[in-house]
Structure formats: C-alpha cells, structure tokens
N, C-alpha and C. Protein backbone atom coordinates (compact mmCIF):
# COMPACT_ATOMS: atom_id res chain seq x y z
N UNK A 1 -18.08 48.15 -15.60
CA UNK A 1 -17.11 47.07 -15.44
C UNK A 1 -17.47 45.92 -16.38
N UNK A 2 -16.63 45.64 -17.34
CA UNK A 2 -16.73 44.35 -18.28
C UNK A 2 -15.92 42.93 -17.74
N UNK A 3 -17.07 42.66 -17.60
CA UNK A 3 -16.35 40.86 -17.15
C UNK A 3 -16.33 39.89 -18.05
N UNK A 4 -15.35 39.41 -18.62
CA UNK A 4 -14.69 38.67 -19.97
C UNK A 4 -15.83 37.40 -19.14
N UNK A 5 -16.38 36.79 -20.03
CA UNK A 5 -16.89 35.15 -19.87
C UNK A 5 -16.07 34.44 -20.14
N UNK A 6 -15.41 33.64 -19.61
CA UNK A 6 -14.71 32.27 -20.36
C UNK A 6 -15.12 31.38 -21.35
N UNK A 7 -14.93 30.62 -22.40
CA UNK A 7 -15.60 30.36 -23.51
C UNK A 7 -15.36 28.86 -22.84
N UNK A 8 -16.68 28.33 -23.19
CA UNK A 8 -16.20 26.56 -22.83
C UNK A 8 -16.22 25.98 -24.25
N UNK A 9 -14.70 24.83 -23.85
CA UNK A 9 -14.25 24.63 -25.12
C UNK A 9 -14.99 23.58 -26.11
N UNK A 10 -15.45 23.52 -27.46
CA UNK A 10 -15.93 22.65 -28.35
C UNK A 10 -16.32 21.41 -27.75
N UNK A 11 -16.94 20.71 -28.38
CA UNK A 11 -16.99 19.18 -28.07
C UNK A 11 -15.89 18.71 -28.88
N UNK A 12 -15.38 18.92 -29.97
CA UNK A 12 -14.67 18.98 -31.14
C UNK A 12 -13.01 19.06 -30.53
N UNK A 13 -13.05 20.20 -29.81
CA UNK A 13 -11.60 20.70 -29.10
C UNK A 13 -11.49 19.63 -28.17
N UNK A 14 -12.28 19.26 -27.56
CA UNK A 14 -12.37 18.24 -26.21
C UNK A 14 -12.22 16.52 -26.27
N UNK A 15 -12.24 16.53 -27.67
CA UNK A 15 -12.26 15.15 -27.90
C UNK A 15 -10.91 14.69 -28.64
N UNK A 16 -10.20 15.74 -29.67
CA UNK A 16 -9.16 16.12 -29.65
C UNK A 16 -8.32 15.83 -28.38
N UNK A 17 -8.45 16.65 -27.72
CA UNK A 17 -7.26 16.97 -26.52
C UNK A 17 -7.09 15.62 -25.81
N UNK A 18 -8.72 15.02 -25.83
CA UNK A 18 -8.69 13.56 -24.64
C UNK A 18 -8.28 12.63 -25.85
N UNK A 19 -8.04 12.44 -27.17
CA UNK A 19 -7.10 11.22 -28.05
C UNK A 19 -5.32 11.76 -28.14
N UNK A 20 -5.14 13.00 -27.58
CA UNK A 20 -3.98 12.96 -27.71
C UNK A 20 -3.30 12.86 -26.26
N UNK A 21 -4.27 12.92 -25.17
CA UNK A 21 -3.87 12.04 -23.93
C UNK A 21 -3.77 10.49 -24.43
N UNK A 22 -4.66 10.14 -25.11
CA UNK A 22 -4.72 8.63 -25.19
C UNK A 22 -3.44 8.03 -25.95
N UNK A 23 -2.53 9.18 -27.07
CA UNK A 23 -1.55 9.09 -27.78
C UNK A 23 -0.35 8.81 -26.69
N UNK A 24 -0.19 10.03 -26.03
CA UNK A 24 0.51 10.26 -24.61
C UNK A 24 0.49 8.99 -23.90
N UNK A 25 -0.54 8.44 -23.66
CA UNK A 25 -0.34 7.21 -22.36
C UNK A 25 -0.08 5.97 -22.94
N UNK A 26 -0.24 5.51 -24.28
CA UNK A 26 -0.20 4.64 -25.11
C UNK A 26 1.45 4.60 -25.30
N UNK A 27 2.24 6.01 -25.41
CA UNK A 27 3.22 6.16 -25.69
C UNK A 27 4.17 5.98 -24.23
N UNK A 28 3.48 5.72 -23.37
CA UNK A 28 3.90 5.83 -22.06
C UNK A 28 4.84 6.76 -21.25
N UNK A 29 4.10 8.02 -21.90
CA UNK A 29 4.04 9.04 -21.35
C UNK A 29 3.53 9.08 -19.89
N UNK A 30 4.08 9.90 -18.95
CA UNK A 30 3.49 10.29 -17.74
C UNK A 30 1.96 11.22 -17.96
N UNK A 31 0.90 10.40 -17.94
CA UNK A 31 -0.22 11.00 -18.14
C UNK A 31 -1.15 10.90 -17.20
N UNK A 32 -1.66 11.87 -16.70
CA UNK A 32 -2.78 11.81 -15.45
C UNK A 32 -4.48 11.26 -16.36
N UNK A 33 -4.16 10.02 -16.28
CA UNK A 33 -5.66 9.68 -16.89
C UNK A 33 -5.49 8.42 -15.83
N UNK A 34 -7.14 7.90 -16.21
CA UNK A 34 -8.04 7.12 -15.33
C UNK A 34 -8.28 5.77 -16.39
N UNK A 35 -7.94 4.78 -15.92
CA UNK A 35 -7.91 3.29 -16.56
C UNK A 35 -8.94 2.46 -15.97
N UNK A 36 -9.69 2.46 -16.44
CA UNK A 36 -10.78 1.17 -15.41
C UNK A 36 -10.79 -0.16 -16.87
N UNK A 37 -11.24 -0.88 -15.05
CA UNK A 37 -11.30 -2.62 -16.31
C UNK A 37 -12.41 -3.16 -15.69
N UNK A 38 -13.07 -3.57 -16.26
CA UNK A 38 -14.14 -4.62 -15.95
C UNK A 38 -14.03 -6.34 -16.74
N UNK A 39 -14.62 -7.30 -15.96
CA UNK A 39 -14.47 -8.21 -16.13
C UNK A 39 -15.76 -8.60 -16.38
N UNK A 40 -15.80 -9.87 -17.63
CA UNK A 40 -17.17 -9.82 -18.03
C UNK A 40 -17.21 -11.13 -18.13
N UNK A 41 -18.30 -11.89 -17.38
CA UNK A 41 -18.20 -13.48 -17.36
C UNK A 41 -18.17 -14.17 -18.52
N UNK A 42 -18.46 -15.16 -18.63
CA UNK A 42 -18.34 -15.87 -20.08
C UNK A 42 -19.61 -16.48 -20.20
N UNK A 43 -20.57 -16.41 -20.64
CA UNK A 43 -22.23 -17.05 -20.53
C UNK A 43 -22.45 -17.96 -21.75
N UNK A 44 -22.74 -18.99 -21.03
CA UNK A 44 -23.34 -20.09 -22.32
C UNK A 44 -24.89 -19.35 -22.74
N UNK A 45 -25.02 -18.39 -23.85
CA UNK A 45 -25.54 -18.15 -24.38
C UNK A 45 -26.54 -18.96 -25.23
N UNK A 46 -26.02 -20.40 -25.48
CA UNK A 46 -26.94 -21.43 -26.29
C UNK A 46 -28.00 -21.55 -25.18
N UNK A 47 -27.40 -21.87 -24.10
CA UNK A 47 -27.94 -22.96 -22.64
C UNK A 47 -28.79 -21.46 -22.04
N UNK A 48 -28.91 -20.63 -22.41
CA UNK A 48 -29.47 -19.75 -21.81
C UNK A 48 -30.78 -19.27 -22.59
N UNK A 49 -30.80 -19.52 -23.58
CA UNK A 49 -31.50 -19.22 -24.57
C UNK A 49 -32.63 -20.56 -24.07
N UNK A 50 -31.99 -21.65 -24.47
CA UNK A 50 -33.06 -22.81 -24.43
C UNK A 50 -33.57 -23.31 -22.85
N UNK A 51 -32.69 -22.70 -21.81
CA UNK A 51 -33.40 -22.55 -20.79
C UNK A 51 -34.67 -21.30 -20.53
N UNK A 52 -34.62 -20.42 -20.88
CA UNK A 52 -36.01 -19.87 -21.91
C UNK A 52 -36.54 -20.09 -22.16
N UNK A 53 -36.47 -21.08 -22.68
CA UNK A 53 -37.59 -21.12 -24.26
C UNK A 53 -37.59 -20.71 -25.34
C-alpha cells in the first residue's frame, strides 16, 4: 500500500499567497485575515536619556 505524503508548500509559495491576501483586503475584498493594532506611547526620549545619565 503506497501512501502519497502531502508536500508542504515553499516558504516562497506561502509568502506569495499571504501578499495576495494582503492585495485582496487592501482591495476590500471579503478576506478572512487577522488585523491587530497596537498602540505605542509617545516617550520623551531626550528626558529619558538624561534622566539616566
């Protein structure tokens, strides 16, 4: 009995397929993808530094 393996697809094929979802949802297409947002404070970077040292 020969049992076919399934081939798992490229990294190449896979990165492909997930920018032309990104084409799709951009285009506002009905696309089953996942959107996250993060919010990123705003830091006085000078005042942080020289509170340091």
């Amino acid at each position: 009995m020969n049992k076919q393996m399934k081939k798992k697809p490229s990294a190449g094929s896979r990165i492909i397929a997930s920018l032309k979802e990104v084409v799709d949802w951009v285009e506002g297409n009905d696309v089953a993808v996942r959107v996250s947002s993060v919010e990123v404070p705003v830091i006085d970077v000078k005042a942080t530094r020289q509170g340091l040292g």
